[in-house]
Protein backbone atom coordinates (compact mmCIF):
# COMPACT_ATOMS: atom_id res chain seq x y z
CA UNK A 1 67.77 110.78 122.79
CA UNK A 2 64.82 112.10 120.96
CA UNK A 3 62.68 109.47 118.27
CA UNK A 4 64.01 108.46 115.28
CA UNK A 5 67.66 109.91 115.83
CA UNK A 6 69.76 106.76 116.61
CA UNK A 7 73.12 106.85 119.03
CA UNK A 8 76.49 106.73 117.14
CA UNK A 9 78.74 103.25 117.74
CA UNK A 10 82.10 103.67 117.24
CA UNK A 11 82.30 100.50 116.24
CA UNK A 12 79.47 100.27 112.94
CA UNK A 13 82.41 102.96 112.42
CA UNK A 14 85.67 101.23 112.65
CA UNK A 15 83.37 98.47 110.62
CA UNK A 16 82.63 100.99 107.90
CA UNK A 17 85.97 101.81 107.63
CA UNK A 18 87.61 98.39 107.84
CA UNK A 19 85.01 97.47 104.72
CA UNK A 20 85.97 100.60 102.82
CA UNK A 21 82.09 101.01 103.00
CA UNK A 22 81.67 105.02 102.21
CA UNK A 23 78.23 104.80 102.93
CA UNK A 24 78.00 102.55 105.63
CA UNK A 25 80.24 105.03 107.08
CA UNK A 26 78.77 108.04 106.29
CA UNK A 27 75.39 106.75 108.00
CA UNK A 28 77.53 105.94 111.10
CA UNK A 29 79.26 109.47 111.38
CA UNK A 30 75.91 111.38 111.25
CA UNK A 31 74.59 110.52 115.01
CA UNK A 32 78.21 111.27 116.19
CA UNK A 33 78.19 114.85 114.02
CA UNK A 34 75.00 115.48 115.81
CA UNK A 35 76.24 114.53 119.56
CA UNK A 36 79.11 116.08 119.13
CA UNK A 37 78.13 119.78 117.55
CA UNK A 38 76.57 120.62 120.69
CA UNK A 39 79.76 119.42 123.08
CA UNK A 40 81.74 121.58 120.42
CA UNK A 41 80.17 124.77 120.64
CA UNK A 42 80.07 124.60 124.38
CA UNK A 43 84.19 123.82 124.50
CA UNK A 44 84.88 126.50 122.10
CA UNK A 45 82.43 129.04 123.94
CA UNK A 46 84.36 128.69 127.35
CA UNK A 47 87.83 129.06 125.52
CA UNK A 48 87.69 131.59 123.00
CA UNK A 49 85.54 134.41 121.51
CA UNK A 50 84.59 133.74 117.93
CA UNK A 51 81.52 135.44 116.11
CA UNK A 52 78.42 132.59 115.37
CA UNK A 53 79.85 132.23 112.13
CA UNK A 54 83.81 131.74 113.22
CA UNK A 55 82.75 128.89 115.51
CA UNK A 56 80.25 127.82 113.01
CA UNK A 57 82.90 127.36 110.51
CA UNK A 58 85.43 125.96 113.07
CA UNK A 59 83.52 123.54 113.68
CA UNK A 60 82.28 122.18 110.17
CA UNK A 61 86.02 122.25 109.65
CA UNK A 62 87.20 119.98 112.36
CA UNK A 63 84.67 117.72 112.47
CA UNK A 64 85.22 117.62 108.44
CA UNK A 65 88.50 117.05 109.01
CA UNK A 66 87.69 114.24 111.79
CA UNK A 67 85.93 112.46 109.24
CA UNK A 68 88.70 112.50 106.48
CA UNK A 69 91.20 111.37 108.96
CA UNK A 70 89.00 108.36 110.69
CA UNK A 71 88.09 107.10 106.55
CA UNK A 72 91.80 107.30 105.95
CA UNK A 73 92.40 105.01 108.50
CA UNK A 74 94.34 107.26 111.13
CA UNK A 75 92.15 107.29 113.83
CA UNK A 76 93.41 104.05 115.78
CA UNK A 77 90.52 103.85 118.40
CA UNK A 78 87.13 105.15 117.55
CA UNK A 79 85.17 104.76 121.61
CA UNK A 80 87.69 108.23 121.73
CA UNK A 81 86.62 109.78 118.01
CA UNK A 82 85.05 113.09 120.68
CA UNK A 83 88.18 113.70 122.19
CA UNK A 84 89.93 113.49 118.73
CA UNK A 85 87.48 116.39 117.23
CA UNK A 86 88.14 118.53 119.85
CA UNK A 87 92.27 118.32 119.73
CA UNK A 88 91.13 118.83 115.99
CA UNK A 89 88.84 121.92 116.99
CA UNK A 90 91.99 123.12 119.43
CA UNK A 91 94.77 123.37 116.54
CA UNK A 92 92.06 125.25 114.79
CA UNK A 93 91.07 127.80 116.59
CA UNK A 94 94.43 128.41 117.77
CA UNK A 95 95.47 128.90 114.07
CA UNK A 96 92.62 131.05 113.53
CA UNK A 97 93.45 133.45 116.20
CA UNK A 98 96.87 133.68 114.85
CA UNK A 99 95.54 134.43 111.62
CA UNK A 100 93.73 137.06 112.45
CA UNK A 101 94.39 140.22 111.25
CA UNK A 102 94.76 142.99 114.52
CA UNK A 103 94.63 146.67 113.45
CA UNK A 104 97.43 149.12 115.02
CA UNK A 105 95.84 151.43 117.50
CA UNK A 106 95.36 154.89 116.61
CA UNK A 107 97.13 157.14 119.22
CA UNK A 108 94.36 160.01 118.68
CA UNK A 109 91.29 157.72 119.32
CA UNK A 110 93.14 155.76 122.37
CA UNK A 111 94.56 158.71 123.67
CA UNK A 112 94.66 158.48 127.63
CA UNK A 113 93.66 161.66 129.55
CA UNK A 114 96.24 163.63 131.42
CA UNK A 115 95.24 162.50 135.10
CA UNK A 116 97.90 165.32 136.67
CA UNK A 117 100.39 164.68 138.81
CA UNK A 118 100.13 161.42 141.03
CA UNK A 119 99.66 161.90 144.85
CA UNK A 120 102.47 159.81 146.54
CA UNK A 121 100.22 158.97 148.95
CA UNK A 122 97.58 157.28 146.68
CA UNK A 123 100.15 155.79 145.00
CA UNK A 124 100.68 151.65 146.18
CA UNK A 125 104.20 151.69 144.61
CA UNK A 126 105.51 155.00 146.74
CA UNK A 127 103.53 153.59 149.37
CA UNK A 128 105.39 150.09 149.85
CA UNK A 129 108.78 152.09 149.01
CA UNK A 130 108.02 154.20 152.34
CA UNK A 131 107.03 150.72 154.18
CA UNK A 132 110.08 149.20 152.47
CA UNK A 133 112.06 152.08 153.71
CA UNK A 134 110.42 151.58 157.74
CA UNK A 135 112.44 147.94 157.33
CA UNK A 136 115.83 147.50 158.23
CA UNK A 137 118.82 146.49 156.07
CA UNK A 138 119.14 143.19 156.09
CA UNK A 139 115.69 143.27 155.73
CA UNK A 140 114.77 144.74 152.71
CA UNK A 141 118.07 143.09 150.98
CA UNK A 142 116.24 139.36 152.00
CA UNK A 143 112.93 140.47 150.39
CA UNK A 144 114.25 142.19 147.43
CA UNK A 145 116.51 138.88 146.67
CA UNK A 146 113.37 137.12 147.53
CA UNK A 147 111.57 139.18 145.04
CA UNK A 148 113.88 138.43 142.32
CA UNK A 149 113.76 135.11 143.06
CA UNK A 150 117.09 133.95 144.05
CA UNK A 151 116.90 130.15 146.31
CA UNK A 152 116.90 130.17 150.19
CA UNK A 153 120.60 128.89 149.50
CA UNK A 154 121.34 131.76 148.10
CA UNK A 155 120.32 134.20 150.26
CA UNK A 156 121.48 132.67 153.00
CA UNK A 157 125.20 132.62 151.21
CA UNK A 158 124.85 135.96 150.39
CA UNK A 159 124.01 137.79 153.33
CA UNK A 160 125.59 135.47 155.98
CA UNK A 161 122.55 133.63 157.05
CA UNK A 162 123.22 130.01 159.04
CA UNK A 163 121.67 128.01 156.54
CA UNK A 164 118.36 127.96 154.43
CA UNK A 165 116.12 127.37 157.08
CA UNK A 166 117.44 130.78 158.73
CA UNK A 167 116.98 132.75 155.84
CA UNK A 168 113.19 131.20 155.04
CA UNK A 169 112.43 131.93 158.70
CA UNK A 170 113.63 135.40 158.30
CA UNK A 171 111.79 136.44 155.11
CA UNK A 172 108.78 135.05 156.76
CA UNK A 173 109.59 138.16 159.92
CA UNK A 174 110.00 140.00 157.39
CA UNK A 175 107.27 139.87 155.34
CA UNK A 176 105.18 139.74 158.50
CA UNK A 177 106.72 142.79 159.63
CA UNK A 178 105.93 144.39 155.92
CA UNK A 179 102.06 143.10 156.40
CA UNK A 180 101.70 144.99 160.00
CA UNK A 181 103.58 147.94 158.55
CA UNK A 182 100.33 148.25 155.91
CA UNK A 183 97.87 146.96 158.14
CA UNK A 184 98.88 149.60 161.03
CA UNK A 185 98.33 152.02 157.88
CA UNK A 186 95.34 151.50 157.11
CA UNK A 187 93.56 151.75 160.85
CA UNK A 188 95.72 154.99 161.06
CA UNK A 189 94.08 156.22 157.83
CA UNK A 190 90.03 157.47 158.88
CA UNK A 191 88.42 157.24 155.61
CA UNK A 192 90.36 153.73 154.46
C-alpha cells in the first residue's frame, strides 16, 4: 500500500451507513473503489472481451451501483462488499453482451471456397464408418446405443445382455477393439 492512500474497513463503512453519514461514507468507499478497480478489470479480462471503454464503463457502473445499494442499506455484511461488486459486474456484462447488437453475415464476403470433392479416405467420419463396419453386430448396436446415450440397463435389456455389468464390460471390448482397429491404421499408413 503506497503513502498516503489508506486501506478500506468495511466497518468505518457499515458505520457510515448506520449514521446516515454521506460523507463519512463516501471517504470510506474511496480506498475500496481503488482496491477493487484493479481486481475488476482483471475478472472481467479473463471472462469476456470488451473494448477499454466497455469494461471501463462496466465497471464505473457496478461499482456505482455497489455503492447505491450498500447506502441503501442492502448490503447485509460489508468484510464481503468485493465479492458483491463482482456478482454486480457479472449481471452486467452478461446484459451487455446480450445487448449487443450482432450484424447478419453477408454470404458474398463469408463465402467458403469450393474445396472439391472430399477423399473418403481423408475423411474421419467415412473413416470410423469403415472401422465401424470391421465390428460385428452386436457390436456396433452396443456402441451406437452407447453413443446415444441409453443406461447400461438398457442396453443390456435390449440386446439380451446378463445384466449391466455384461454390457459395460462389453462396450469396453468394444471400444478397445474400435481403438486397435485405428491404431493398426495408422502404422499401416507410411506417411501418417
Amino acid at each position: 500500500m503506497a503513502w498516503g492512500k489508506k486501506a478500506w474497513s468495511p466497518s468505518h463503512l457499515q458505520q457510515a451507513v448506520a449514521t446516515q453519514d454521506s460523507t463519512a461514507y463516501a471517504q470510506a468507499f474511496t480506498p475500496f473503489y481503488r482496491q477493487e478497480v484493479p481486481k475488476l478489470q482483471a475478472w472481467l479480462a479473463t471472462r469476456f472481451s470488451f473494448s477499454a471503454e466497455e469494461t471501463r464503463d462496466l465497471i464505473q457502473d457496478s461499482l456505482l451501483i455497489t455503492y447505491e445499494q450498500a447506502w441503501a442499506g442492502k448490503v447485509r455484511n460489508f468484510e464481503t462488499l468485493g465479492g458483491y461488486a463482482q456478482g454486480i459486474l457479472r449481471n452486467q456484462a452478461l446484459l451487455r453482451t446480450r445487448q449487443k447488437p450482432f450484424l447478419p453475415l453477408n454470404p458474398e464476403t463469408y463465402e467458403l471456397p469450393d474445396t472439391g470433392p472430399v477423399d473418403p479416405a481423408d475423411d474421419p467420419v467415412h473413416r470410423l464408418l469403415g472401422y465401424l463396419a470391421r465390428l460385428g453386430e452386436k457390436c456396433r448396436i452396443t456402441l451406437r446405443l452407447w453413443g446415444e446415450k441409453a443406461s447400461m440397463e438398457q442396453i443390456a435389456q435390449q440386446l439380451g445382455y446378463k445384466n449391466a455389468g455384461v454390457a459395460r464390460q462389453i462396450k469396453r471390448r468394444c471400444l478397445q477393439q474400435l481403438i486397435d482397429l485405428y491404431l493398426d491404421d495408422q502404422t499401416a499408413q507410411p506417411d501418417a
